[in-house]
C-alpha atoms as a PDB file:
ATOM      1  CA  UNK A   1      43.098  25.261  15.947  1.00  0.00           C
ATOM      2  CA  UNK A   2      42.028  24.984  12.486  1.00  0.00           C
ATOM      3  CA  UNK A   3      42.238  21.166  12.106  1.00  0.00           C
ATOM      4  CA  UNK A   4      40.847  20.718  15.930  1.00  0.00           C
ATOM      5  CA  UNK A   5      37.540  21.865  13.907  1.00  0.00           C
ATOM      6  CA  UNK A   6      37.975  19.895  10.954  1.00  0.00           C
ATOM      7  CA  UNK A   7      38.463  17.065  12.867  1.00  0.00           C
ATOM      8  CA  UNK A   8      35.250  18.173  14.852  1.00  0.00           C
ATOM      9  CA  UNK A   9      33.033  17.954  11.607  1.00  0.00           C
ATOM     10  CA  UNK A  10      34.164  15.136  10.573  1.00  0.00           C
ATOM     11  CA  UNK A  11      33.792  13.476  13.621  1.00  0.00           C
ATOM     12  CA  UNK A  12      30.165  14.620  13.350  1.00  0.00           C
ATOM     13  CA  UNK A  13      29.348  14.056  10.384  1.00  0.00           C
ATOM     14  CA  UNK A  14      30.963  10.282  10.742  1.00  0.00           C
ATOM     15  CA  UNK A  15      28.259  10.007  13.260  1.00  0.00           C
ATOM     16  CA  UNK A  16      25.467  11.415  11.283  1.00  0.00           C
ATOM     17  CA  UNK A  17      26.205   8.417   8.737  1.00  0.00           C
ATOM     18  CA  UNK A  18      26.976   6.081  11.025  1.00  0.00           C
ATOM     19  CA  UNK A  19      24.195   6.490  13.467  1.00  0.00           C
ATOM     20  CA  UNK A  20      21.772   7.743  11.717  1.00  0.00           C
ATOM     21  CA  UNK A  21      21.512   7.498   7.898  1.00  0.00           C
ATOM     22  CA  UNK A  22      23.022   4.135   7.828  1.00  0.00           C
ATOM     23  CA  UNK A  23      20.361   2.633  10.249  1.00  0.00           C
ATOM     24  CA  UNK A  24      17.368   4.761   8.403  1.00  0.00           C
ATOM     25  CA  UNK A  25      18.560   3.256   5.446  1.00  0.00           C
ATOM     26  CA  UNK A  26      18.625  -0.745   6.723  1.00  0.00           C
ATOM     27  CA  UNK A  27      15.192  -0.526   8.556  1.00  0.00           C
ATOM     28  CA  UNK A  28      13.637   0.812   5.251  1.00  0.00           C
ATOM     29  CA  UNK A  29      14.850  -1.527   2.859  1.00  0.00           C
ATOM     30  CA  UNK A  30      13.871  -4.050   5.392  1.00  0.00           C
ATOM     31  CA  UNK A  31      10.522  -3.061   5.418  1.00  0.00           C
ATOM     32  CA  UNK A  32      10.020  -2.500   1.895  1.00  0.00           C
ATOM     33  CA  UNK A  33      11.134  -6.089   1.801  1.00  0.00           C
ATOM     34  CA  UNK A  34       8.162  -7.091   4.414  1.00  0.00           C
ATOM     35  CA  UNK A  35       5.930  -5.283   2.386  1.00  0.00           C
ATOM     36  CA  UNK A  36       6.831  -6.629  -1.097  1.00  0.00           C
ATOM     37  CA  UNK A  37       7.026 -10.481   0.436  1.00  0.00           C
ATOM     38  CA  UNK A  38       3.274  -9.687   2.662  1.00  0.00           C
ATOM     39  CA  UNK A  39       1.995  -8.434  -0.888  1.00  0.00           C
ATOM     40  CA  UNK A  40       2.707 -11.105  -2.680  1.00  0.00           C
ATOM     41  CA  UNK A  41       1.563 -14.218  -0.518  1.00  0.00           C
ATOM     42  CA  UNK A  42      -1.743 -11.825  -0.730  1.00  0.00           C
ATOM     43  CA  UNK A  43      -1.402 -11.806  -4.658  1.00  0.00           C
ATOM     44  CA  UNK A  44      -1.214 -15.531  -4.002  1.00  0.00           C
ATOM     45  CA  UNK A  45      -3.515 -16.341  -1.571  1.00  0.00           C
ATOM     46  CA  UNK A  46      -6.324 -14.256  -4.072  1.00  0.00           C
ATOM     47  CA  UNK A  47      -5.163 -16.401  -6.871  1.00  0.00           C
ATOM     48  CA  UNK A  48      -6.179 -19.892  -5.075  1.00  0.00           C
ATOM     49  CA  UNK A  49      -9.326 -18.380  -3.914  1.00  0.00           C
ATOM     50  CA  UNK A  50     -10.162 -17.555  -7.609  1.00  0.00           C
ATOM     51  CA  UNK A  51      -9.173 -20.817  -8.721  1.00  0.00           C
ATOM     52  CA  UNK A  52     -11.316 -22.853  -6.178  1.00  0.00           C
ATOM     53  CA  UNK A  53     -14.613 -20.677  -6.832  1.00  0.00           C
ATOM     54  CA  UNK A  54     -16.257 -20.880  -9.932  1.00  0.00           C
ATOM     55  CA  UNK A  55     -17.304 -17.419 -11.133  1.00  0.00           C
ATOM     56  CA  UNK A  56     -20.792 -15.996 -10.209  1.00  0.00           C
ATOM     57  CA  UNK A  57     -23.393 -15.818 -12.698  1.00  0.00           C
ATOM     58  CA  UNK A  58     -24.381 -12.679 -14.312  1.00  0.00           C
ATOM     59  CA  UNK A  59     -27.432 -10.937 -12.215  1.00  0.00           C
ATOM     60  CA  UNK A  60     -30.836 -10.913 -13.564  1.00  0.00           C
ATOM     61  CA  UNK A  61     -30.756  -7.729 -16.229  1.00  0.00           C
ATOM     62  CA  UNK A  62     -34.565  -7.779 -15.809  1.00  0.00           C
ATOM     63  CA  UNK A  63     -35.023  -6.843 -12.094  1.00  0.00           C
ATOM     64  CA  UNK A  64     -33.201  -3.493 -13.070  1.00  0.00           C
ATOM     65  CA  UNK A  65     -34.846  -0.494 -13.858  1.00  0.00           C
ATOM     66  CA  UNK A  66     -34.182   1.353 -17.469  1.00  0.00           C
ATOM     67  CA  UNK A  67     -33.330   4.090 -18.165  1.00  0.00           C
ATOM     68  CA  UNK A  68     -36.584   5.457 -19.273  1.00  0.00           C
ATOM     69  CA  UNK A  69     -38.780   4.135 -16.637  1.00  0.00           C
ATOM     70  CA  UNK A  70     -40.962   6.686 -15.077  1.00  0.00           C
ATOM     71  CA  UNK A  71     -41.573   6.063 -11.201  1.00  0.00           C
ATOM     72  CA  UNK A  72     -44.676   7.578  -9.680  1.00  0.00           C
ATOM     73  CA  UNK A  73     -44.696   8.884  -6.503  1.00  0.00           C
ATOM     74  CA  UNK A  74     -46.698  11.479  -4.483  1.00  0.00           C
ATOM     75  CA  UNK A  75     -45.522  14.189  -2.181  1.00  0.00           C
ATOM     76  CA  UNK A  76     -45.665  13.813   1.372  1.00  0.00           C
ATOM     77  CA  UNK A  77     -46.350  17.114   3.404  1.00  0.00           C
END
């Protein structure tokens, strides 16, 4: 009787691995794989874009307000 159960949980747990953690295991380093691969064509892809578009020029530091500037304004009621 007593190795009828061991042979039971072992059994089970053989399919535990087998169907399940093995499987879990596989899809996830498959997609990791997607992701990393997907990530860098991206990494790529930005890389040609920056390398065919010149940079933009600096905005115009004078159509910003300072700091100090007061702006007057009146209440509405």
């Amino acid at each position: 009787m007593k190795y009828v159960l061991y042979f039971i949980l072992i059994y089970i747990a053989y399919l535990f691995i087998f169907r399940l953690v093995i499987p879990v295991y596989m899809a996830s380093r498959k997609i990791k794989k997607g992701f990393r691969e997907m990530q860098s064509k991206m990494e790529e892809q930005l890389r040609k874009q920056q390398g065919q578009q010149p940079q933009p020029a600096p905005t115009n530091t004078e159509t910003k307000h300072k700091a100090g500037d007061y702006i007057d304004f009146e209440e509405v009621k």
